[in-house]
Structures are given as structure tokens and as C-alpha cells.
PDB file of N, CA and C in Angstrom:
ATOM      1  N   UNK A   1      18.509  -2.472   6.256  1.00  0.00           N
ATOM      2  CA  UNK A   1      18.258  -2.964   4.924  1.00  0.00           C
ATOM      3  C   UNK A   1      17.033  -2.311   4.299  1.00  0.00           C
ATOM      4  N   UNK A   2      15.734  -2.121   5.116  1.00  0.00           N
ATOM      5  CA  UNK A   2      14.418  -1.592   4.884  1.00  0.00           C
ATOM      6  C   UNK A   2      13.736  -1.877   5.596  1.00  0.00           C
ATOM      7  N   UNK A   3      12.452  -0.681   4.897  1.00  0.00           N
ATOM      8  CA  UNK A   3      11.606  -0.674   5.538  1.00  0.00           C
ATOM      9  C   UNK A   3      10.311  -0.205   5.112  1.00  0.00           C
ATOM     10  N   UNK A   4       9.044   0.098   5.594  1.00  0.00           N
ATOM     11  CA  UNK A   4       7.766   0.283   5.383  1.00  0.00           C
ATOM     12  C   UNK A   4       7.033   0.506   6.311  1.00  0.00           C
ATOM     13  N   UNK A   5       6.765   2.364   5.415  1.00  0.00           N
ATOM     14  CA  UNK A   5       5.546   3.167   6.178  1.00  0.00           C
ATOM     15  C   UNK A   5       4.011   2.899   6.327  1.00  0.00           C
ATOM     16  N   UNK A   6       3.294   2.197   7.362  1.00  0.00           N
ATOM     17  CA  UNK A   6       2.180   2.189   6.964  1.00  0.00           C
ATOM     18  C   UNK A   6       1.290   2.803   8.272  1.00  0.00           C
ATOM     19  N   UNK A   7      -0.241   3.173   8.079  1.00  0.00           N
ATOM     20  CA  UNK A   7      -0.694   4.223   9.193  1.00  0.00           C
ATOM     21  C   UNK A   7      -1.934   4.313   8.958  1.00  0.00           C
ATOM     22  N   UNK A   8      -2.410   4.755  10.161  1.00  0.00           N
ATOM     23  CA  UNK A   8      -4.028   4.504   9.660  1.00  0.00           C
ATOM     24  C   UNK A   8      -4.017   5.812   8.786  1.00  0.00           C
ATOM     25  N   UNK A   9      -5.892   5.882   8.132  1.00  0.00           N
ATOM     26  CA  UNK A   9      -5.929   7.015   7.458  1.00  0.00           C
ATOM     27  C   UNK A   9      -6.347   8.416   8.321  1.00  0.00           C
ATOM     28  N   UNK A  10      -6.164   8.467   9.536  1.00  0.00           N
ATOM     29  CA  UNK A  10      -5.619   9.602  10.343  1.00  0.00           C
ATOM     30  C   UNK A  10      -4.425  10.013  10.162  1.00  0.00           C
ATOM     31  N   UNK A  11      -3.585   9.233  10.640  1.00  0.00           N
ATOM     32  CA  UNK A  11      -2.068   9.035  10.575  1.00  0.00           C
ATOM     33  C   UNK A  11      -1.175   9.463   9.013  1.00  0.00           C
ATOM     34  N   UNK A  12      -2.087   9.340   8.091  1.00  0.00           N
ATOM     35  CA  UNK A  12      -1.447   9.500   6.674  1.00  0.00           C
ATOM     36  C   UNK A  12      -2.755  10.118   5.879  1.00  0.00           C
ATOM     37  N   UNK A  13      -3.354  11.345   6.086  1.00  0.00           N
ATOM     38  CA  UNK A  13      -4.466  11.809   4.987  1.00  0.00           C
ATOM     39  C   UNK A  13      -4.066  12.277   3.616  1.00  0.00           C
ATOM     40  N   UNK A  14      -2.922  12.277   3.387  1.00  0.00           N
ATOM     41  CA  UNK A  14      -2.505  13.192   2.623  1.00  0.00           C
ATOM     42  C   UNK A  14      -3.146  12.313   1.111  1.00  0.00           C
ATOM     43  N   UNK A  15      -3.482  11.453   1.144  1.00  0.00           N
ATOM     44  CA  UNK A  15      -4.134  11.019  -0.149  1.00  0.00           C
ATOM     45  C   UNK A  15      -4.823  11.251  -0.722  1.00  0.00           C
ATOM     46  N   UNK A  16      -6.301  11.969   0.519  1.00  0.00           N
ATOM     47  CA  UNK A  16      -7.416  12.406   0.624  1.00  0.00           C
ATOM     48  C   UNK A  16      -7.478  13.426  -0.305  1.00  0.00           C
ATOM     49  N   UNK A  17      -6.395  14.594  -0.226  1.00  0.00           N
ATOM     50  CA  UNK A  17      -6.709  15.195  -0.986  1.00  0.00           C
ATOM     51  C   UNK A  17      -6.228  15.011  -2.552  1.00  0.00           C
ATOM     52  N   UNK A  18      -5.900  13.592  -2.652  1.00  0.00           N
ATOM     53  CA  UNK A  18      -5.557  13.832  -4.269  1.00  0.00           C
ATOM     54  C   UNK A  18      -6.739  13.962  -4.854  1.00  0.00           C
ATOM     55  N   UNK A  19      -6.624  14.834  -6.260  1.00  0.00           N
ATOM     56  CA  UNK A  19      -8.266  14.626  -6.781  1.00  0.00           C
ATOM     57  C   UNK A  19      -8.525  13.059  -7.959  1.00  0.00           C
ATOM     58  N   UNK A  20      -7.343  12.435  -7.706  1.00  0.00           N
ATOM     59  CA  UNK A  20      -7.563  11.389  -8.506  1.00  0.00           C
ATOM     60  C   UNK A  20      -8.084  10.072  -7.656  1.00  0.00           C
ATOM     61  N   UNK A  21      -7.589  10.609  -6.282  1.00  0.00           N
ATOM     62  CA  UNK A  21      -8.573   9.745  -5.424  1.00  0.00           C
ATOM     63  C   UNK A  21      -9.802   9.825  -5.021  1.00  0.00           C
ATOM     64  N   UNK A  22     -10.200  10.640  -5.124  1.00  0.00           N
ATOM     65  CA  UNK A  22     -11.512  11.209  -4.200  1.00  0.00           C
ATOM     66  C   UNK A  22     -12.392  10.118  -4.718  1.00  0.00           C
ATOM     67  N   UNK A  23     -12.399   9.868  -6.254  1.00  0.00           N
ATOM     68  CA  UNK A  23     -13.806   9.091  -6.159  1.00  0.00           C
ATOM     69  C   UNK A  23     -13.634   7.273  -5.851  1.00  0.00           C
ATOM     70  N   UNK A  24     -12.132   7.234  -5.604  1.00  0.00           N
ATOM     71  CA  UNK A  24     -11.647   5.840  -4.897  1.00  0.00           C
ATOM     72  C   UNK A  24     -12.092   5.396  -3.941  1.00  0.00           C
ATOM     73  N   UNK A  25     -12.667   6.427  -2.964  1.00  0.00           N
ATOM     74  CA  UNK A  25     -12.193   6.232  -1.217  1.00  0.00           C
ATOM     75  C   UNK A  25     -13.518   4.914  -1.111  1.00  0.00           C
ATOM     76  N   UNK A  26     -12.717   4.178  -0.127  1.00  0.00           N
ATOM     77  CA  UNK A  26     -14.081   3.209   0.200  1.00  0.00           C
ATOM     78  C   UNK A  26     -15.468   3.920   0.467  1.00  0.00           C
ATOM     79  N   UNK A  27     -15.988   3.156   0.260  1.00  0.00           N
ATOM     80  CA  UNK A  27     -17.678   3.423   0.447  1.00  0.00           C
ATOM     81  C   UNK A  27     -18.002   2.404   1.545  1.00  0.00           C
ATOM     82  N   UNK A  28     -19.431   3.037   2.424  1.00  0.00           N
ATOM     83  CA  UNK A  28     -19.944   2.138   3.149  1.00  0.00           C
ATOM     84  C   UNK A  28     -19.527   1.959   4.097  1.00  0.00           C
ATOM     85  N   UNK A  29     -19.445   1.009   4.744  1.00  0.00           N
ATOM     86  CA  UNK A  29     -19.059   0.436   6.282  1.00  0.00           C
ATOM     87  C   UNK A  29     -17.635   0.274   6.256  1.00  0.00           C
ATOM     88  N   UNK A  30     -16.644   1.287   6.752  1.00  0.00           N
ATOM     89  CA  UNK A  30     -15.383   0.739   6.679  1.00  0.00           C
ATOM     90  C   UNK A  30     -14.902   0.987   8.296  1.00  0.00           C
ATOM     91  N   UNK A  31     -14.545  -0.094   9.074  1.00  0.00           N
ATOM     92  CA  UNK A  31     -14.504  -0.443  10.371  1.00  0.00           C
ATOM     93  C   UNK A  31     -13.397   0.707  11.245  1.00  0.00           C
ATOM     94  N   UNK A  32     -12.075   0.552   9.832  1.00  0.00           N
ATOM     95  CA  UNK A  32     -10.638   1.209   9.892  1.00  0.00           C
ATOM     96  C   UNK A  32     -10.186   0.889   8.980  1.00  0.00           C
ATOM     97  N   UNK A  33      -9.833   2.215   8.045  1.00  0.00           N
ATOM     98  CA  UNK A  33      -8.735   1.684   6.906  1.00  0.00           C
ATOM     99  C   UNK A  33      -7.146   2.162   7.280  1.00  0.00           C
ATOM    100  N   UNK A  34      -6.456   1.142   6.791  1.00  0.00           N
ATOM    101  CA  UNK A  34      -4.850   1.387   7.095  1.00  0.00           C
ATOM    102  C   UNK A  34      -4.550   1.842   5.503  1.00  0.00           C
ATOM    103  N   UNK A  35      -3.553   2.343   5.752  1.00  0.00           N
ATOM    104  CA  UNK A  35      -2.575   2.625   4.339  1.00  0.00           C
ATOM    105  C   UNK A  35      -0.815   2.017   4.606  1.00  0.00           C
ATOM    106  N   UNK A  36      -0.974   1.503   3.288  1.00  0.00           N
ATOM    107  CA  UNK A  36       0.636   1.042   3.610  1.00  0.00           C
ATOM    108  C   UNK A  36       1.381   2.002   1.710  1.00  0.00           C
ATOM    109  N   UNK A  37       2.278   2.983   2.416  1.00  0.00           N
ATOM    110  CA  UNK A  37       2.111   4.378   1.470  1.00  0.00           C
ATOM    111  C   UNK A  37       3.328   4.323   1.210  1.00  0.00           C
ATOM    112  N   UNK A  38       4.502   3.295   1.744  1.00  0.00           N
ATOM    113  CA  UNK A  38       6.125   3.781   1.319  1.00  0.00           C
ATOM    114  C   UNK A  38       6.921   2.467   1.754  1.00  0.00           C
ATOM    115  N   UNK A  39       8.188   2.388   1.133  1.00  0.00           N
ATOM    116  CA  UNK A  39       8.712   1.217   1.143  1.00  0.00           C
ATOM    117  C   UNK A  39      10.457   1.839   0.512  1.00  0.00           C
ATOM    118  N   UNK A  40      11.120   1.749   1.587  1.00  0.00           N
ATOM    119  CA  UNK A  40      12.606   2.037   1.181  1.00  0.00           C
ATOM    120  C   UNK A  40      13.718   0.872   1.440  1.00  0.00           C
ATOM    121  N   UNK A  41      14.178   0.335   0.106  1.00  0.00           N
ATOM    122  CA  UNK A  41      15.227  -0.270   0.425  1.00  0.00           C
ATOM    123  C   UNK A  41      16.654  -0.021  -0.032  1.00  0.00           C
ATOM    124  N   UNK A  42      17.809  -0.599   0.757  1.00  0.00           N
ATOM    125  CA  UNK A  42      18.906  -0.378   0.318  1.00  0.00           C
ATOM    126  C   UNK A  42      19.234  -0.537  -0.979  1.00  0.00           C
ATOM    127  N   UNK A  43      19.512   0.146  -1.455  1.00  0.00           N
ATOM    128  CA  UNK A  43      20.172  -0.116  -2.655  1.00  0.00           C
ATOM    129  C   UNK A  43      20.791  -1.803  -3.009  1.00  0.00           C
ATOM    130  N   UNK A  44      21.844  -1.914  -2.224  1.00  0.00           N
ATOM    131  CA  UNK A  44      22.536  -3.413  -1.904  1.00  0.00           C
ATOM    132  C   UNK A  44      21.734  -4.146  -1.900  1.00  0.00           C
ATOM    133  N   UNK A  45      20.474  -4.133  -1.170  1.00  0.00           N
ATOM    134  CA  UNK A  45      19.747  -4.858  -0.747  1.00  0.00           C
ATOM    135  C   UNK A  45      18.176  -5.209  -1.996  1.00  0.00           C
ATOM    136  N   UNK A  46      18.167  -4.051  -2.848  1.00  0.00           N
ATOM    137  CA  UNK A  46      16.737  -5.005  -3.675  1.00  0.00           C
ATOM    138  C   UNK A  46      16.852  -5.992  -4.287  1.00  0.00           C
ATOM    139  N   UNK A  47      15.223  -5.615  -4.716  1.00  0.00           N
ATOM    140  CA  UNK A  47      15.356  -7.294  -5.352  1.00  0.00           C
ATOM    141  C   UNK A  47      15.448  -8.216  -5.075  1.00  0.00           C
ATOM    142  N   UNK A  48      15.514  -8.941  -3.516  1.00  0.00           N
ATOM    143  CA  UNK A  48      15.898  -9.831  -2.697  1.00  0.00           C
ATOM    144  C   UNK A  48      15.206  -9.878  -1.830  1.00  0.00           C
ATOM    145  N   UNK A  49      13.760  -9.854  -1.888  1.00  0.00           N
ATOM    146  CA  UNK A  49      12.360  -9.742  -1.207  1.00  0.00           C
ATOM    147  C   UNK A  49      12.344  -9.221   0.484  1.00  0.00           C
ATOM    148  N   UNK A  50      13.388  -7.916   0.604  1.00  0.00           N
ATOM    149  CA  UNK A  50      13.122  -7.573   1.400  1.00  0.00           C
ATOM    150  C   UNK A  50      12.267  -5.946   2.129  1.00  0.00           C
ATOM    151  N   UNK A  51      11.536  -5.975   0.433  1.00  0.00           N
ATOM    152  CA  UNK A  51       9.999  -5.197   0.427  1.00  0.00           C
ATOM    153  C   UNK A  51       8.943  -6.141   1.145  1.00  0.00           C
ATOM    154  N   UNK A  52       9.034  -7.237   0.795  1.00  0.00           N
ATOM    155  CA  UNK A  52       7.946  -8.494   1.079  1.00  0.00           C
ATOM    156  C   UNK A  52       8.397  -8.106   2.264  1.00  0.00           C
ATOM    157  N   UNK A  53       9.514  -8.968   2.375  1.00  0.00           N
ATOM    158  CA  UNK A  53       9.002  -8.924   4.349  1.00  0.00           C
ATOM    159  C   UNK A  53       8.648  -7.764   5.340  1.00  0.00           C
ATOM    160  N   UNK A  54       9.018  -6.522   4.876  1.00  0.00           N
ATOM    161  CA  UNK A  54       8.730  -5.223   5.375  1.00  0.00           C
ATOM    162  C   UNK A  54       7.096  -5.392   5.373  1.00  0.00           C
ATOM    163  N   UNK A  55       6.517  -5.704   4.221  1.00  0.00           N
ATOM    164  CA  UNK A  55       4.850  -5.792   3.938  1.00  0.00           C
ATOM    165  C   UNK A  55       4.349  -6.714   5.037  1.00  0.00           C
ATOM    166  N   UNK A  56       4.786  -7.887   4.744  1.00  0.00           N
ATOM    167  CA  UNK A  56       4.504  -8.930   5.638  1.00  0.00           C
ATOM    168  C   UNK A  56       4.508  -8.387   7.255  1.00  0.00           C
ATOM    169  N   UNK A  57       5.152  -7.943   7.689  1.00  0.00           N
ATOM    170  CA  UNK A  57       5.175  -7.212   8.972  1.00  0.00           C
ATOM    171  C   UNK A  57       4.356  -6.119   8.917  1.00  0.00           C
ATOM    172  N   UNK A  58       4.300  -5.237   8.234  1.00  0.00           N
ATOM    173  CA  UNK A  58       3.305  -3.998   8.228  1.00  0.00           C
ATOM    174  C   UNK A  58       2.230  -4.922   8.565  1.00  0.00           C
ATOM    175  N   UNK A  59       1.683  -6.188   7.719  1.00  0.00           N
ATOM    176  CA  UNK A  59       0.193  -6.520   7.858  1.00  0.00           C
ATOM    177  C   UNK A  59       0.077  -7.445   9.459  1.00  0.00           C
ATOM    178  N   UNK A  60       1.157  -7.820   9.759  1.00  0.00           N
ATOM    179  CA  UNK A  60       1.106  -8.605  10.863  1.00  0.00           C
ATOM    180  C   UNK A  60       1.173  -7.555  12.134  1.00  0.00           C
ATOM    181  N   UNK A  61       1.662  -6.307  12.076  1.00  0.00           N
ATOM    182  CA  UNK A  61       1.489  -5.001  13.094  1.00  0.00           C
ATOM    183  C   UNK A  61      -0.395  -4.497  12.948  1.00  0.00           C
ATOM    184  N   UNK A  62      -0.695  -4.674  11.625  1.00  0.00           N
ATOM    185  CA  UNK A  62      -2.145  -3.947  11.229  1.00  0.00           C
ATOM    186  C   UNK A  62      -2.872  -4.822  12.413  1.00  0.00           C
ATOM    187  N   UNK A  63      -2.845  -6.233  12.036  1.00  0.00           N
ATOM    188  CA  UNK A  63      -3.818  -7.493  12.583  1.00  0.00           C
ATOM    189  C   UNK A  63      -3.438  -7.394  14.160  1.00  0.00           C
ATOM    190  N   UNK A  64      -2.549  -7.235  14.471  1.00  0.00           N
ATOM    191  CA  UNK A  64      -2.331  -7.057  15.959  1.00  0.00           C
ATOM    192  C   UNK A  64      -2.912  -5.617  16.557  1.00  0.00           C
ATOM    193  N   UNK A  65      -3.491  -4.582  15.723  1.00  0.00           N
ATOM    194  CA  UNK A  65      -3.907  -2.992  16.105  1.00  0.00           C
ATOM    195  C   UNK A  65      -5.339  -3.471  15.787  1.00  0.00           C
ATOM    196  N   UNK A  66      -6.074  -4.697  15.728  1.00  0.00           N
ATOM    197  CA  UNK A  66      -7.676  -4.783  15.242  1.00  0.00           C
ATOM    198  C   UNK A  66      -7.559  -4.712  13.774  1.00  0.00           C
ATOM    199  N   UNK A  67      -6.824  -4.392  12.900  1.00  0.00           N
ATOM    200  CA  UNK A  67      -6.994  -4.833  11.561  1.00  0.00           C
ATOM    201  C   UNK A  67      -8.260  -3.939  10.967  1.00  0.00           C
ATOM    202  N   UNK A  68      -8.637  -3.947   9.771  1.00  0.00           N
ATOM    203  CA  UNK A  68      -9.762  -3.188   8.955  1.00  0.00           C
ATOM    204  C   UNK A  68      -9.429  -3.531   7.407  1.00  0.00           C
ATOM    205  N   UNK A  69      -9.822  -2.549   7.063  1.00  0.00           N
ATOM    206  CA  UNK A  69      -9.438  -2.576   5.330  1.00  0.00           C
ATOM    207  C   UNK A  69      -7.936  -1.815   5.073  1.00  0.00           C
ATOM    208  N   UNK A  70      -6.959  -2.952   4.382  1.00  0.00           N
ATOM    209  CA  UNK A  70      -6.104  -2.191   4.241  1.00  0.00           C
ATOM    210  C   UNK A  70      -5.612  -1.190   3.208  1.00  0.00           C
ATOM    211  N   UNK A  71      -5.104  -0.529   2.508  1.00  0.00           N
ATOM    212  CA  UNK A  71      -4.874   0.384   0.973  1.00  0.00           C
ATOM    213  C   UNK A  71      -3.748   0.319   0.744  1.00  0.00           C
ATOM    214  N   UNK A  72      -3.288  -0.167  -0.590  1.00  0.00           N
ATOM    215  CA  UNK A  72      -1.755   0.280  -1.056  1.00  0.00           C
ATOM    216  C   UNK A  72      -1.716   0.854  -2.112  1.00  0.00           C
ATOM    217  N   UNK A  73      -0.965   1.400  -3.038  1.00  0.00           N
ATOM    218  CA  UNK A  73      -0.897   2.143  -4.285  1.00  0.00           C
ATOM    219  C   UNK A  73       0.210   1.914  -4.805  1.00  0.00           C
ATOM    220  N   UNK A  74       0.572   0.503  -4.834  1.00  0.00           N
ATOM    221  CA  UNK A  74       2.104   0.353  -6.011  1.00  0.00           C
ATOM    222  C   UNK A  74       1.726   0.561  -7.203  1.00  0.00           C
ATOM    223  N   UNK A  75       3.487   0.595  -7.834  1.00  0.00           N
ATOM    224  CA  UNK A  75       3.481   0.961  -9.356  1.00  0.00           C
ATOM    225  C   UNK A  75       2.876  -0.226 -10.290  1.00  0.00           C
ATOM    226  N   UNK A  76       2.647   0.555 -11.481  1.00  0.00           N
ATOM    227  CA  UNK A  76       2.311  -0.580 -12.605  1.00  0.00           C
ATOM    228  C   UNK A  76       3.325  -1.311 -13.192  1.00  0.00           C
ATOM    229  N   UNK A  77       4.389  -0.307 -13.744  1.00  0.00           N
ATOM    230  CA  UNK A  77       5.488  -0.628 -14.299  1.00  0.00           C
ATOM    231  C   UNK A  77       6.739   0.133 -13.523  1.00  0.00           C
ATOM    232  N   UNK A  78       8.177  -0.192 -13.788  1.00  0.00           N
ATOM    233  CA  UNK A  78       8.896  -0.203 -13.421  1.00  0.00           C
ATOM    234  C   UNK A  78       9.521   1.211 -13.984  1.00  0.00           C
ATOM    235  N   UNK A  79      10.269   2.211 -13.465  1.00  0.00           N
ATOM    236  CA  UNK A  79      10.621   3.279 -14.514  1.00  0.00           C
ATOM    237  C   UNK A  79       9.844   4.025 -13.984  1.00  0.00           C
ATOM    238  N   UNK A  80       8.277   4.158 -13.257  1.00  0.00           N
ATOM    239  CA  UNK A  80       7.461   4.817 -12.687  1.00  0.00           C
ATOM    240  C   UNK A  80       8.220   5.499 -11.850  1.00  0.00           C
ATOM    241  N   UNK A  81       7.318   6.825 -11.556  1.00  0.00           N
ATOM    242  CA  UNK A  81       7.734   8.681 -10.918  1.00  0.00           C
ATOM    243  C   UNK A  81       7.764   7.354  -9.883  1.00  0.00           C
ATOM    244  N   UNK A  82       6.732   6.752  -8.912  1.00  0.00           N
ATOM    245  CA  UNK A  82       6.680   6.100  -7.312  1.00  0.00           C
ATOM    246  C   UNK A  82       6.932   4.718  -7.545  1.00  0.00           C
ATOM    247  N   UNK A  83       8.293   4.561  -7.608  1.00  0.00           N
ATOM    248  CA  UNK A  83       8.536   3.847  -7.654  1.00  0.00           C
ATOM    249  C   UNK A  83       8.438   2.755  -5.932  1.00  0.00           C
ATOM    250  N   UNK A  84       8.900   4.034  -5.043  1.00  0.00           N
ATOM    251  CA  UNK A  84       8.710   3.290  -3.595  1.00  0.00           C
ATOM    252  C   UNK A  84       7.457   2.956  -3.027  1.00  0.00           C
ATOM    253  N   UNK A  85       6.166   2.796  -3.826  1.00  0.00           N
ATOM    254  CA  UNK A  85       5.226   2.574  -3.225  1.00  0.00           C
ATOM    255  C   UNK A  85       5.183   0.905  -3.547  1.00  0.00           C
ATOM    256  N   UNK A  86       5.546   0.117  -3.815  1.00  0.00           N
ATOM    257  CA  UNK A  86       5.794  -1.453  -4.268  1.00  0.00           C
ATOM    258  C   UNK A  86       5.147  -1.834  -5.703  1.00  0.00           C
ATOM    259  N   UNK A  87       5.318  -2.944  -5.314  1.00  0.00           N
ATOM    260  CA  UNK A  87       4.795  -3.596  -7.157  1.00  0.00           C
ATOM    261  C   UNK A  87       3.495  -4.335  -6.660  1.00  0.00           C
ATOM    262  N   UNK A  88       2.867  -4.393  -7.755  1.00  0.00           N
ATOM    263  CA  UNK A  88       1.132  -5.316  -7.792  1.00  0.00           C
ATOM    264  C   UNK A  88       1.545  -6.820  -7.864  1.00  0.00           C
ATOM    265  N   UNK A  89       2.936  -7.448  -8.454  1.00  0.00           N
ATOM    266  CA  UNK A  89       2.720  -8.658  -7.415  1.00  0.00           C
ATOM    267  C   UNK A  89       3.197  -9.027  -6.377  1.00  0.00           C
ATOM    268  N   UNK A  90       3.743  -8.030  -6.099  1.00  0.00           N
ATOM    269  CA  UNK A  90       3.860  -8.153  -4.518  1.00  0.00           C
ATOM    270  C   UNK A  90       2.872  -7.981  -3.277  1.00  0.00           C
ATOM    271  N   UNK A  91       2.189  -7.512  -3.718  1.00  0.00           N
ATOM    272  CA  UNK A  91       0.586  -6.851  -2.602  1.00  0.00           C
ATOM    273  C   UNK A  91      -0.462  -8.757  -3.133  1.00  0.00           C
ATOM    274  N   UNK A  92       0.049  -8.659  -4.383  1.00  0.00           N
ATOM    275  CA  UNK A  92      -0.839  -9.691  -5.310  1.00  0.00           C
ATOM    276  C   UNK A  92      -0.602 -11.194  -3.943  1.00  0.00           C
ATOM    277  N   UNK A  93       0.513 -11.165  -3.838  1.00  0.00           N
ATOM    278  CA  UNK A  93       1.011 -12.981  -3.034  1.00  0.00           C
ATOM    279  C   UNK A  93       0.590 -12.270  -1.810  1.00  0.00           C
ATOM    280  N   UNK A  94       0.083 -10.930  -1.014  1.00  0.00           N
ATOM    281  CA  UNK A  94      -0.455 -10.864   0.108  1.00  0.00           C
ATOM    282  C   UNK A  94      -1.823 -11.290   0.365  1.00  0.00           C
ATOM    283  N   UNK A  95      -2.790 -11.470  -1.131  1.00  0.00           N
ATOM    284  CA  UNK A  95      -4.690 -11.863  -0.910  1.00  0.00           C
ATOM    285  C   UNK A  95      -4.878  -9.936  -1.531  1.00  0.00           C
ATOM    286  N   UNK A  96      -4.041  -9.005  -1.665  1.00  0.00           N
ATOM    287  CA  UNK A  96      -4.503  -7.747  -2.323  1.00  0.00           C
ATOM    288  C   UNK A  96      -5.705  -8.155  -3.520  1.00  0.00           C
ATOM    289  N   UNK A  97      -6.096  -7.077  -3.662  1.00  0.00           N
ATOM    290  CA  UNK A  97      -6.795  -6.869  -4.958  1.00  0.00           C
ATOM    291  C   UNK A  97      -7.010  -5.368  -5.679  1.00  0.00           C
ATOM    292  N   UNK A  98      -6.786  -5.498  -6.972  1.00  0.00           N
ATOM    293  CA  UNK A  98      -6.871  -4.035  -7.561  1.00  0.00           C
ATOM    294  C   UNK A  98      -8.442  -3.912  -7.546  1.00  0.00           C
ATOM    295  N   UNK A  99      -8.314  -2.547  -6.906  1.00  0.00           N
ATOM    296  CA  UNK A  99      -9.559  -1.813  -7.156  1.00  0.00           C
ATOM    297  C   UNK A  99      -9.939  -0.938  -8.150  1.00  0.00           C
ATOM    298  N   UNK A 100      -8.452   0.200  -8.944  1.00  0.00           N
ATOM    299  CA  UNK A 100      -8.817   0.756  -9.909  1.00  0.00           C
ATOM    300  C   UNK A 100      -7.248   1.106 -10.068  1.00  0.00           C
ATOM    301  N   UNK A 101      -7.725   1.682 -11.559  1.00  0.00           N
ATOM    302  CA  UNK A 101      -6.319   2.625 -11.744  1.00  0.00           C
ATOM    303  C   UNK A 101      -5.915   3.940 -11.254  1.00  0.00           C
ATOM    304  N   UNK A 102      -4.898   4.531 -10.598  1.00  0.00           N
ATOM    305  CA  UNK A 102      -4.743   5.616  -9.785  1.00  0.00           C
ATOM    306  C   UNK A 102      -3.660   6.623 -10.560  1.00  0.00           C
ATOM    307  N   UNK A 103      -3.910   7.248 -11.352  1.00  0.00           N
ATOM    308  CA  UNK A 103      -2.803   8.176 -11.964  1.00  0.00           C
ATOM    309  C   UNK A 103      -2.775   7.274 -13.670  1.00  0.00           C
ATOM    310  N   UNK A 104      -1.536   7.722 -13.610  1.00  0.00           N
ATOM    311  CA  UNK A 104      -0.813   6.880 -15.433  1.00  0.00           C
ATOM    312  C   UNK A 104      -0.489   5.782 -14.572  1.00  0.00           C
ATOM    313  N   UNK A 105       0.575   5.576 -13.286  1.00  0.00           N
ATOM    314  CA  UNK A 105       1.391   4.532 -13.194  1.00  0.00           C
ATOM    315  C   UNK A 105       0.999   4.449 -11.898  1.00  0.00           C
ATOM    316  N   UNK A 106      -0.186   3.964 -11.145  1.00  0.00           N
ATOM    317  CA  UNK A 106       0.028   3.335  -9.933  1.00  0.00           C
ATOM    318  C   UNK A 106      -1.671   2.398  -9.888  1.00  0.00           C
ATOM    319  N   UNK A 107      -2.121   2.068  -9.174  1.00  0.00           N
ATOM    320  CA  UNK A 107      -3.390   1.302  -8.592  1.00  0.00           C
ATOM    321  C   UNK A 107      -3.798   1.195  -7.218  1.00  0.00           C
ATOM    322  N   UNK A 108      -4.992   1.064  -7.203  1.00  0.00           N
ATOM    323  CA  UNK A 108      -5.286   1.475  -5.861  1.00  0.00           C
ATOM    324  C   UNK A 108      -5.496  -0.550  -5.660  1.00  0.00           C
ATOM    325  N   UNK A 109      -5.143  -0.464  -4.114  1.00  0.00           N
ATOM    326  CA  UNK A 109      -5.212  -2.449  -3.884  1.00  0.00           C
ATOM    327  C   UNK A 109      -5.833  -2.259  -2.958  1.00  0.00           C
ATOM    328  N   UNK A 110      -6.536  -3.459  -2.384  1.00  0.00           N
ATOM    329  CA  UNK A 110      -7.370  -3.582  -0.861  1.00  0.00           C
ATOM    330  C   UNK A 110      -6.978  -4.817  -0.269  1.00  0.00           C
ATOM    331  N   UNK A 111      -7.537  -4.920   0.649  1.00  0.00           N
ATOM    332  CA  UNK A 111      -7.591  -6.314   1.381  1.00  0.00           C
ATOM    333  C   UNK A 111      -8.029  -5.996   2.551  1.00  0.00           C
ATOM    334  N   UNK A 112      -8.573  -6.851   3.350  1.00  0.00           N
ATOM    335  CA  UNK A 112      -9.636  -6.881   4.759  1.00  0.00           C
ATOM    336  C   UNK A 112      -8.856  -7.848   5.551  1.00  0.00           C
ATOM    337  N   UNK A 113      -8.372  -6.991   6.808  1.00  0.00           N
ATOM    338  CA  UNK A 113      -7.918  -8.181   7.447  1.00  0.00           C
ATOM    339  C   UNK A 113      -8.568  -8.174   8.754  1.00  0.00           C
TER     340      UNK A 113
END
């Protein structure tokens, strides 16, 4: 039905080099940051919160690896180029929070687990 890529930021740098991130990246004391960077569902299957539970498990795999700061980058609106990176209220009912705007159509989110 689906699923969701998420990895530490070893595991997934490729963000690093966007230049719209660079001046995003946490600052300061960051223990371990995870990224949760992709989210594919069946066709048949959206819309029927089974992005959520893919998330919900990504964060319950994070907390079981020691946990840190986590990162997501869903869309703003719908119609968006990334669309598979999720929606802001969906990260929103996880405790997320926007940190900034990332491009035309995405946001950078956090949360500490």
C-alpha cells in the first residue's frame, strides 16, 4: 500500500547540498538529525491516512535508534513539483513545527524526539 523513506543525515545528504538549504541546517547542539525525505502511496490507496501511518512508524523506528532532531520537507499546496514529500498537516498532528520556507512549494519541519 506504502511507504516511507527516512535516514539519518549520513544516510540521506543529498539536501546538504541544496543552496536553498544551506542557511536552514540546524545550528548548535544537534545530538542526531534524522530526515524523513519520501513517502509513496498506492494510487488505490491515498487519501486514506496511509502516509500517517508510514510517518507514525518512521518516528517510532527513529525513537527506538536513540531518536534526535527529526527534518521533513512537505508540500505547501497540493499540485506541487514534491508532491511525495507529505503535507504540513500531517507532520502538524505529529508535535512538527515549521521552521522556514524551503523553495516556492515546500517547508522545512522539526521535532525532537
Amino acid at each position: 500500500m506504502g511507504w516511507c523513506q527516512y535516514g539519518s543525515m549520513e544516510e540521506l545528504p543529498r539536501i546538504d547540498s541544496n543552496p536553498s538549504y544551506r542557511g536552514l541546517a540546524p545550528k548548535g547542539d544537534v545530538k542526531r538529525l534524522w530526515r524523513i525525505t519520501c513517502f509513496v502511496v498506492d494510487r488505490k490507496h491515498r487519501r486514506q491516512g496511509v502516509a500517517s501511518v508510514a510517518l507514525k512508524g518512521a518516528l517510532e523506528a527513529i525513537r527506538k535508534k536513540g531518536g534526535g532532531l527529526v527534518e521533513a520537507y512537505p508540500i505547501v499546496r497540493w499540485g506541487a513539483y514534491r508532491e511525495y514529500l507529505g503535507t504540513i498537516s500531517m507532520f502538524k498532528r505529529e508535535g512538527f513545527k515549521i521552521v522556514a520556507p524551503f523553495g516556492e512549494s515546500n517547508v522545512v519541519m522539526r521535532k525532537e524526539i
